[in-house]
PDB file of N, CA and C in Angstrom:
ATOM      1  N   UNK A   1      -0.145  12.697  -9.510  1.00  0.00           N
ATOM      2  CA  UNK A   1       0.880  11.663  -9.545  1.00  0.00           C
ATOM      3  C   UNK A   1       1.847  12.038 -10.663  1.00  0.00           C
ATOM      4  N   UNK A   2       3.090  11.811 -10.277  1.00  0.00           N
ATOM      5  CA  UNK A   2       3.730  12.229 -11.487  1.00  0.00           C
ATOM      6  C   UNK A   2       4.162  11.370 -12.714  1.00  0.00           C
ATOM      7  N   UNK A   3       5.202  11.504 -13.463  1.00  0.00           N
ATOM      8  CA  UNK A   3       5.127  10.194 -14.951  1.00  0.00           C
ATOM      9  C   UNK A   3       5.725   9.169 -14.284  1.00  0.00           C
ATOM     10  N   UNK A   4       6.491   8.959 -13.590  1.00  0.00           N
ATOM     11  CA  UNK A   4       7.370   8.125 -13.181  1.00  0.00           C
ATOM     12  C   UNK A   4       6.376   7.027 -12.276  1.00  0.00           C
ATOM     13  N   UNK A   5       5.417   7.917 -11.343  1.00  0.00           N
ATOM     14  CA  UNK A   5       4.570   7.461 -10.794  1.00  0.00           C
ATOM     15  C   UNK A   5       3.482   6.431 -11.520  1.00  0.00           C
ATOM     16  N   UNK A   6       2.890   7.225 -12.830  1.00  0.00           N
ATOM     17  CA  UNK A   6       1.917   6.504 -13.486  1.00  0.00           C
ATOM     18  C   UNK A   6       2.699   5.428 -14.315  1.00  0.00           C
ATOM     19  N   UNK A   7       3.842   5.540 -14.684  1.00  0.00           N
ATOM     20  CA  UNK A   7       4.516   4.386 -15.339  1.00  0.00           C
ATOM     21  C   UNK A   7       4.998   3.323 -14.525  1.00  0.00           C
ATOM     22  N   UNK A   8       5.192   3.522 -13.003  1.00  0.00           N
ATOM     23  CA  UNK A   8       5.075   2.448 -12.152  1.00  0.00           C
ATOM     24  C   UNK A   8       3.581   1.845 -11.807  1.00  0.00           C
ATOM     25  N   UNK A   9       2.803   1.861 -11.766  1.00  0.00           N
ATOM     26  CA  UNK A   9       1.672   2.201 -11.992  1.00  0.00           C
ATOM     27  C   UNK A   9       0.982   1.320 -13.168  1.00  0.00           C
ATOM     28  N   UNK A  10       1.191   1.738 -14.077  1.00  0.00           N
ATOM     29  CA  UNK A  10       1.257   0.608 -15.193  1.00  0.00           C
ATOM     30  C   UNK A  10       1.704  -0.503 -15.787  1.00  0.00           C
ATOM     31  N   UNK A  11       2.948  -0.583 -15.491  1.00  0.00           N
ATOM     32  CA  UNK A  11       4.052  -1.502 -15.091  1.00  0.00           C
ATOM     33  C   UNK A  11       3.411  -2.576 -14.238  1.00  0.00           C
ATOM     34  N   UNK A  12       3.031  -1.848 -12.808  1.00  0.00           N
ATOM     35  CA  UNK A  12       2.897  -2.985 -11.630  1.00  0.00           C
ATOM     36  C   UNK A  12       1.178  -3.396 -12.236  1.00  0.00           C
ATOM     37  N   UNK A  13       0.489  -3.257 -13.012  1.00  0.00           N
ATOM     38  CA  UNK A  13      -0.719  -3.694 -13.427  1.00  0.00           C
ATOM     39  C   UNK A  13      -0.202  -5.260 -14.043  1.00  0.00           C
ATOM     40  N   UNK A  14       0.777  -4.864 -14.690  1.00  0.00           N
ATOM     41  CA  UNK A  14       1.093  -5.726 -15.773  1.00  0.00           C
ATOM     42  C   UNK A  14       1.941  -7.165 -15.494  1.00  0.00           C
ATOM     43  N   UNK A  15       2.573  -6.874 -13.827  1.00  0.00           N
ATOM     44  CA  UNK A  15       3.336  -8.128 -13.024  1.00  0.00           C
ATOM     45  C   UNK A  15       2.356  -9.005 -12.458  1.00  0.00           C
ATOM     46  N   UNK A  16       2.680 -10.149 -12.633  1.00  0.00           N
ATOM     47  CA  UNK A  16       2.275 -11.379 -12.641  1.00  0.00           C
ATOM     48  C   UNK A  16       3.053 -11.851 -10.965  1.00  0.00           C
ATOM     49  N   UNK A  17       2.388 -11.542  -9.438  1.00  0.00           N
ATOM     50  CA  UNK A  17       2.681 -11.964  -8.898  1.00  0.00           C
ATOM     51  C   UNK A  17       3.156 -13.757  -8.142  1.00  0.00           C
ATOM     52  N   UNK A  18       3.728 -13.991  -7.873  1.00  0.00           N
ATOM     53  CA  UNK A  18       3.824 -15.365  -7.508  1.00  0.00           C
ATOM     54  C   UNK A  18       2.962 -15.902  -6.292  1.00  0.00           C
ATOM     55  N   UNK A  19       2.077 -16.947  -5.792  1.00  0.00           N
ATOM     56  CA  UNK A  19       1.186 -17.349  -4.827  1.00  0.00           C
ATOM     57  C   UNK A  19       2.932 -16.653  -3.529  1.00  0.00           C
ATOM     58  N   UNK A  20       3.959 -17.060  -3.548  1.00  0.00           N
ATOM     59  CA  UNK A  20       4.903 -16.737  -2.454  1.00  0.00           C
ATOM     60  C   UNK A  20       4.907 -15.175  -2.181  1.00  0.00           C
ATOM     61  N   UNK A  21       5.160 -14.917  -3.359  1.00  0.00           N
ATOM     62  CA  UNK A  21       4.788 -12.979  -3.445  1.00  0.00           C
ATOM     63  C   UNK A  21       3.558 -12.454  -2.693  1.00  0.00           C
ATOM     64  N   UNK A  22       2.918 -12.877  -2.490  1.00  0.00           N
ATOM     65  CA  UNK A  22       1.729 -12.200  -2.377  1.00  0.00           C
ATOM     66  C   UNK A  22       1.433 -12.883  -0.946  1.00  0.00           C
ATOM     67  N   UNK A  23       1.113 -13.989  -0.219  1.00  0.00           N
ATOM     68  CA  UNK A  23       0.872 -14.803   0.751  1.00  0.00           C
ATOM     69  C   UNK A  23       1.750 -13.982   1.922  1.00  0.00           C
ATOM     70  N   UNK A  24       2.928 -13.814   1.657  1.00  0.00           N
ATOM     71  CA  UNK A  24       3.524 -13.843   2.729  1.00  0.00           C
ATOM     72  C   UNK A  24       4.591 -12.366   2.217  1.00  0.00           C
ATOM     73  N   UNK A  25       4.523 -11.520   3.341  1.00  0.00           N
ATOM     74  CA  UNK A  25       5.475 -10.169   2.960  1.00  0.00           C
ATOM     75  C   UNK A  25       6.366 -10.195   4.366  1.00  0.00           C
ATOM     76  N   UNK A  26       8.133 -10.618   4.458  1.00  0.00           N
ATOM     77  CA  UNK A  26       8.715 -10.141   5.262  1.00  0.00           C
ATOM     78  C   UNK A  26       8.039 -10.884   6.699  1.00  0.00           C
ATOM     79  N   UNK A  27       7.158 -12.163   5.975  1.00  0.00           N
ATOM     80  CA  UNK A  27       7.199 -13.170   7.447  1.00  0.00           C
ATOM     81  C   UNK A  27       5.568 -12.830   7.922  1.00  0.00           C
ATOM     82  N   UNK A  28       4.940 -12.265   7.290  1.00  0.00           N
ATOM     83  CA  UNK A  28       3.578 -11.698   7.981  1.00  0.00           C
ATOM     84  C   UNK A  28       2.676 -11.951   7.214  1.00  0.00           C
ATOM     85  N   UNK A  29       1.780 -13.184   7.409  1.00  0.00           N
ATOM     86  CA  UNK A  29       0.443 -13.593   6.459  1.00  0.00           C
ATOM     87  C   UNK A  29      -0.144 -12.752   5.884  1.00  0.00           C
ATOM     88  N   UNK A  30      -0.303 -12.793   4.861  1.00  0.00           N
ATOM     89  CA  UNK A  30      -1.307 -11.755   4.327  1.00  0.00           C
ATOM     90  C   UNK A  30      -2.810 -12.483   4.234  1.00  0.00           C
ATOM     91  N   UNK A  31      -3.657 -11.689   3.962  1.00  0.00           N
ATOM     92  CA  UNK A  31      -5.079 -12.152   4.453  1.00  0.00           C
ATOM     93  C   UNK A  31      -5.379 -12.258   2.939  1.00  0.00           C
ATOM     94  N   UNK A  32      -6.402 -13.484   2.109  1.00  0.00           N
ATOM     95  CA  UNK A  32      -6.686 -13.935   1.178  1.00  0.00           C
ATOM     96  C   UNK A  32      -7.359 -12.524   0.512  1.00  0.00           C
ATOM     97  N   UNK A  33      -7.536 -12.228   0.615  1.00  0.00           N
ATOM     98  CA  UNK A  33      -8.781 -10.680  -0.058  1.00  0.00           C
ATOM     99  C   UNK A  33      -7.775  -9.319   0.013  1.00  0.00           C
ATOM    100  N   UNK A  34      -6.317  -9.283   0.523  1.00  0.00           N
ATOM    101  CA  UNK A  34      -5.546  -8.172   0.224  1.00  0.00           C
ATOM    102  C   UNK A  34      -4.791  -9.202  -0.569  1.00  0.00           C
ATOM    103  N   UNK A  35      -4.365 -10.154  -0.717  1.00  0.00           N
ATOM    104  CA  UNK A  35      -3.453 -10.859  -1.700  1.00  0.00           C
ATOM    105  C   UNK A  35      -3.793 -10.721  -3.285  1.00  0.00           C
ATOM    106  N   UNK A  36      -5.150 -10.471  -4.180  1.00  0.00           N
ATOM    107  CA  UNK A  36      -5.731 -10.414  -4.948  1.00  0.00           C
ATOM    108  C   UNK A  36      -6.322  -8.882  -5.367  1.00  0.00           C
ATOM    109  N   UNK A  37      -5.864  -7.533  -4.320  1.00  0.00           N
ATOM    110  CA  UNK A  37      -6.019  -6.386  -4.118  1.00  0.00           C
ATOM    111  C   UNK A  37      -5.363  -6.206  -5.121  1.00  0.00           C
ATOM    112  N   UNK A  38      -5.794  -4.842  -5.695  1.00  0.00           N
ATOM    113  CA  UNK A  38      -4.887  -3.926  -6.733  1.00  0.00           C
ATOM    114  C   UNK A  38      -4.306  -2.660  -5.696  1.00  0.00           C
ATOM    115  N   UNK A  39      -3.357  -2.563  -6.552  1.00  0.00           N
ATOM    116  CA  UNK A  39      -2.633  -1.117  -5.806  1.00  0.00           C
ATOM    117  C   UNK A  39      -3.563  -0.618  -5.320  1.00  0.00           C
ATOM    118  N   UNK A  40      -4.493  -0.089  -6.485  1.00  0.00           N
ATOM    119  CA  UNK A  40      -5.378   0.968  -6.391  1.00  0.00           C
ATOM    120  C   UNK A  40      -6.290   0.862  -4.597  1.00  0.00           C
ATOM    121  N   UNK A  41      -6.511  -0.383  -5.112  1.00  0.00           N
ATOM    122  CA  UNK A  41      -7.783  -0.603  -4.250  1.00  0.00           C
ATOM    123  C   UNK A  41      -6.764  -1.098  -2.439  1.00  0.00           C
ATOM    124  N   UNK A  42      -5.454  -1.207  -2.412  1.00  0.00           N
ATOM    125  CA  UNK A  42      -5.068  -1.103  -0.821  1.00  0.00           C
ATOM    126  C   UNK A  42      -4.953   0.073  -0.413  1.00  0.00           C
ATOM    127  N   UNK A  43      -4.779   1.036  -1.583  1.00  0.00           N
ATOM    128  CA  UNK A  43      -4.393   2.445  -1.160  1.00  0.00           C
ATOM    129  C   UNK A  43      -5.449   2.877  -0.946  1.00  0.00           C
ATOM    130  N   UNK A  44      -6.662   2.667  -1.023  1.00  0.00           N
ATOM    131  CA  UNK A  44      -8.391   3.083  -1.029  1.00  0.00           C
ATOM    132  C   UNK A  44      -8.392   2.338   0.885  1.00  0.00           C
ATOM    133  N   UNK A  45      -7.790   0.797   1.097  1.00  0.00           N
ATOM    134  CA  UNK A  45      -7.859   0.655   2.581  1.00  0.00           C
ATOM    135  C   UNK A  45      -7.125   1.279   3.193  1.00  0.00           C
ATOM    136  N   UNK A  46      -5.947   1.498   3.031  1.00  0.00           N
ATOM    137  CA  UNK A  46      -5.421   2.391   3.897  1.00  0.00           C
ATOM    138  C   UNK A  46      -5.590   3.534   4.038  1.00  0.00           C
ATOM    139  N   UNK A  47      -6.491   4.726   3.131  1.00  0.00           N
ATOM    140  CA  UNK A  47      -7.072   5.872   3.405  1.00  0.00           C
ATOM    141  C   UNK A  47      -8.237   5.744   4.271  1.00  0.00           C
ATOM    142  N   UNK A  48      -9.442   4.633   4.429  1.00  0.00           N
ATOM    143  CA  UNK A  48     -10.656   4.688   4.543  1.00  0.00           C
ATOM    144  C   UNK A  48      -9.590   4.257   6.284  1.00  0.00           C
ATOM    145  N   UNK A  49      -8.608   3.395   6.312  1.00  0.00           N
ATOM    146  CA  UNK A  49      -8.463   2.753   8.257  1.00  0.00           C
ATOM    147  C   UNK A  49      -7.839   4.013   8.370  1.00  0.00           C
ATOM    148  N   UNK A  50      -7.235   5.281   7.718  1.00  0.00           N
ATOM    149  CA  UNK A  50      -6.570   6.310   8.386  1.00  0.00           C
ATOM    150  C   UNK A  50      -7.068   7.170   8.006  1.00  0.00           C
ATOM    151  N   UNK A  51      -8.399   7.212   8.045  1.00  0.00           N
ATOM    152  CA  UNK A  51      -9.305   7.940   7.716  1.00  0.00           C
ATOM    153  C   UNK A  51      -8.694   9.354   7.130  1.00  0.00           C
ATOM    154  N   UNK A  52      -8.097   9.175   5.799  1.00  0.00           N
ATOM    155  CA  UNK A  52      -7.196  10.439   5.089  1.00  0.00           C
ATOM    156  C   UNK A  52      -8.005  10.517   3.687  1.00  0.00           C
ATOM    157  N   UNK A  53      -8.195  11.606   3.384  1.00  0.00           N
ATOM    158  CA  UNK A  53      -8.951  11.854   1.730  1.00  0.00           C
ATOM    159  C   UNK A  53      -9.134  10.587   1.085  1.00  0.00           C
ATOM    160  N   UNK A  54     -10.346  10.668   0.464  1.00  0.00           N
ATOM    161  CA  UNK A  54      -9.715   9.510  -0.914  1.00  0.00           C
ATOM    162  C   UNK A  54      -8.868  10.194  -1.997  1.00  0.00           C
ATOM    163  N   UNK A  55      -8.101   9.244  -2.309  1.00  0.00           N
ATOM    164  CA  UNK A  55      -7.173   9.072  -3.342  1.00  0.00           C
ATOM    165  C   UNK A  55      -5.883  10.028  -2.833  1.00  0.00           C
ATOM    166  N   UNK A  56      -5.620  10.499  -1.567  1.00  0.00           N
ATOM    167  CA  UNK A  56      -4.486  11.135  -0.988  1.00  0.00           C
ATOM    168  C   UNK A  56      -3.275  10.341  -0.678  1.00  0.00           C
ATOM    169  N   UNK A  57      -3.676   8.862   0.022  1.00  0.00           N
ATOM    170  CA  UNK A  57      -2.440   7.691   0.032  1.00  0.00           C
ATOM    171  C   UNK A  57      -1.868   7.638  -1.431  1.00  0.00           C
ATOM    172  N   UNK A  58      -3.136   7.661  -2.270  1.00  0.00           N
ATOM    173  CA  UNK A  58      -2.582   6.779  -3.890  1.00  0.00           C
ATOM    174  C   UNK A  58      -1.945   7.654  -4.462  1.00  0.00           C
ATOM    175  N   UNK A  59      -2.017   9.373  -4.297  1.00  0.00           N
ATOM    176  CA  UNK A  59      -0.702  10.172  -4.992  1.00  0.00           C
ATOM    177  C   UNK A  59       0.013  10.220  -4.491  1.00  0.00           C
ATOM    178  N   UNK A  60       0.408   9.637  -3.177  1.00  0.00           N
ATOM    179  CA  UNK A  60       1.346   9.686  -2.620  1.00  0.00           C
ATOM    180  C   UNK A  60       3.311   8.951  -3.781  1.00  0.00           C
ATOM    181  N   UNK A  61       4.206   9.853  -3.411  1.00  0.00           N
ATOM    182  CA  UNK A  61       5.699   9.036  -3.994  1.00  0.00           C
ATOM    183  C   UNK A  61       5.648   7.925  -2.852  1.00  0.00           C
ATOM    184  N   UNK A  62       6.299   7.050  -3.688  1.00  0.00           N
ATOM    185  CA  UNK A  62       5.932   5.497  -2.645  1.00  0.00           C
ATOM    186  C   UNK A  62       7.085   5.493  -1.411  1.00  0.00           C
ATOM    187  N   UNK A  63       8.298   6.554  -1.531  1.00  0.00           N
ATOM    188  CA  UNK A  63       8.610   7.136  -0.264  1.00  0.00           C
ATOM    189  C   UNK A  63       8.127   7.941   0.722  1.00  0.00           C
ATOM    190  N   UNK A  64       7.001   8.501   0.369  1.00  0.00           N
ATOM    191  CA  UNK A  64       6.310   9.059   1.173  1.00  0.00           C
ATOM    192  C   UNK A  64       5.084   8.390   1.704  1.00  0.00           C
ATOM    193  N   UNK A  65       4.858   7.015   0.817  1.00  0.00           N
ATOM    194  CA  UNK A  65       4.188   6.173   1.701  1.00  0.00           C
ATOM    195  C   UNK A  65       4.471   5.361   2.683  1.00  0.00           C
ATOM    196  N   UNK A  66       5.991   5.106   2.229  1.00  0.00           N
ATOM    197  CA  UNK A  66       6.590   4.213   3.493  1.00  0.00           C
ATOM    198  C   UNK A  66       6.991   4.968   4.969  1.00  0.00           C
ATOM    199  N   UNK A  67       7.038   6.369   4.490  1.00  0.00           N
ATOM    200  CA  UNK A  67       7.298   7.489   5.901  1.00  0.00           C
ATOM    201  C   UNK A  67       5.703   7.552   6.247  1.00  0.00           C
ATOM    202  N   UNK A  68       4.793   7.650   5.854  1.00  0.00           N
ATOM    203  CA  UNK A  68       3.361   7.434   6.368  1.00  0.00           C
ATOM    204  C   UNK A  68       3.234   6.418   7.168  1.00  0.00           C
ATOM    205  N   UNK A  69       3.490   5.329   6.330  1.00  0.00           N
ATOM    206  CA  UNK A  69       3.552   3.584   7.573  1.00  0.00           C
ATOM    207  C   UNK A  69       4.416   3.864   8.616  1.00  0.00           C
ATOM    208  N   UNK A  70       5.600   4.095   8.632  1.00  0.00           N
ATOM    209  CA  UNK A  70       6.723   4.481   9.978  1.00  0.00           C
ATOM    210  C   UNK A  70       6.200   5.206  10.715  1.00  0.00           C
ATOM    211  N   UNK A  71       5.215   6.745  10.577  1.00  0.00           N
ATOM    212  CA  UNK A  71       4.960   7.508  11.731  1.00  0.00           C
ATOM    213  C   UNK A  71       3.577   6.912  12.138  1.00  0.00           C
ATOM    214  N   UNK A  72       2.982   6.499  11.591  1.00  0.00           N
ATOM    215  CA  UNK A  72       1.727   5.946  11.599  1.00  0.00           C
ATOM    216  C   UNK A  72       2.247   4.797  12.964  1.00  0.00           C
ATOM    217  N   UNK A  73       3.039   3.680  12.408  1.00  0.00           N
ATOM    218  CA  UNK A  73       3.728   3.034  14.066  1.00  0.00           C
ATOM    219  C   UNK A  73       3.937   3.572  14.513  1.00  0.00           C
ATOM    220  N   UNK A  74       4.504   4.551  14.439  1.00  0.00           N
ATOM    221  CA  UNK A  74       5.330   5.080  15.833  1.00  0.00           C
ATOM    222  C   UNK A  74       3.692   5.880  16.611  1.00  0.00           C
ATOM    223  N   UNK A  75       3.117   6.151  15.750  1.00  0.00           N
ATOM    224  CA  UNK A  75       2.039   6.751  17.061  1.00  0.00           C
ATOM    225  C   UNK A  75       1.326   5.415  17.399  1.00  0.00           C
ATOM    226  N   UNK A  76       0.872   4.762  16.816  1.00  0.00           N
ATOM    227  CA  UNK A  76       0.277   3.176  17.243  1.00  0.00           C
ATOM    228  C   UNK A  76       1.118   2.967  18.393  1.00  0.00           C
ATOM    229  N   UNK A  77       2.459   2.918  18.441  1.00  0.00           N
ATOM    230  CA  UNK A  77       3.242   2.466  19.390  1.00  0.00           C
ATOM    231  C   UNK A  77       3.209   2.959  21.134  1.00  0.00           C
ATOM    232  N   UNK A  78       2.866   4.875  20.427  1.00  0.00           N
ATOM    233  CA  UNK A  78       2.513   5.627  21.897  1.00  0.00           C
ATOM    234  C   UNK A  78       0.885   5.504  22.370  1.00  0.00           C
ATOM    235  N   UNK A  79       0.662   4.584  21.889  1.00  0.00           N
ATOM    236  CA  UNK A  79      -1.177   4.620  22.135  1.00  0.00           C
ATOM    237  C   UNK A  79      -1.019   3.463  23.419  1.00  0.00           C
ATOM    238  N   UNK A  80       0.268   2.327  23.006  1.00  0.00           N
ATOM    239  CA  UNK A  80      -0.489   0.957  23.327  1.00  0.00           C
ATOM    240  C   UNK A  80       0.428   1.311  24.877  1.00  0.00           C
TER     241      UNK A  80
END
């Protein structure tokens, strides 16, 4: 991970989410037990449901996590 990475990283340890922040992202419930998740530990679920290394999501640049979620739909999309 690089500095920029671990200083976001440390930073986001240190934010004090709001019950609105966290409940609800962009209109889509969040489930009580990812609302109370640490970075650390969603990036640990989303490796173990996309069955990818551990700790390979979590070095990920957080642009390269959001291009992970996009192709990741788009093949979900050619499945259904």
């Amino acid at each position: 991970m690089s500095i920029m990475g671990h200083v976001y990283v440390w930073l986001d340890r240190r934010v004090e989410y709001t019950e609105e922040e966290v409940s609800n992202v962009l209109g889509l419930p969040i489930d009580e037990d990812l609302r109370t998740s640490s970075r650390y530990e969603l990036c640990r679920l989303i490796e173990a449901e996309f069955k990818v290394p551990k700790d390979s999501f979590w070095t990920l640049h957080s642009t390269q996590k959001i291009r992970f979620a996009a192709q990741q739909m788009r093949e979900m999309k050619k499945g259904v």
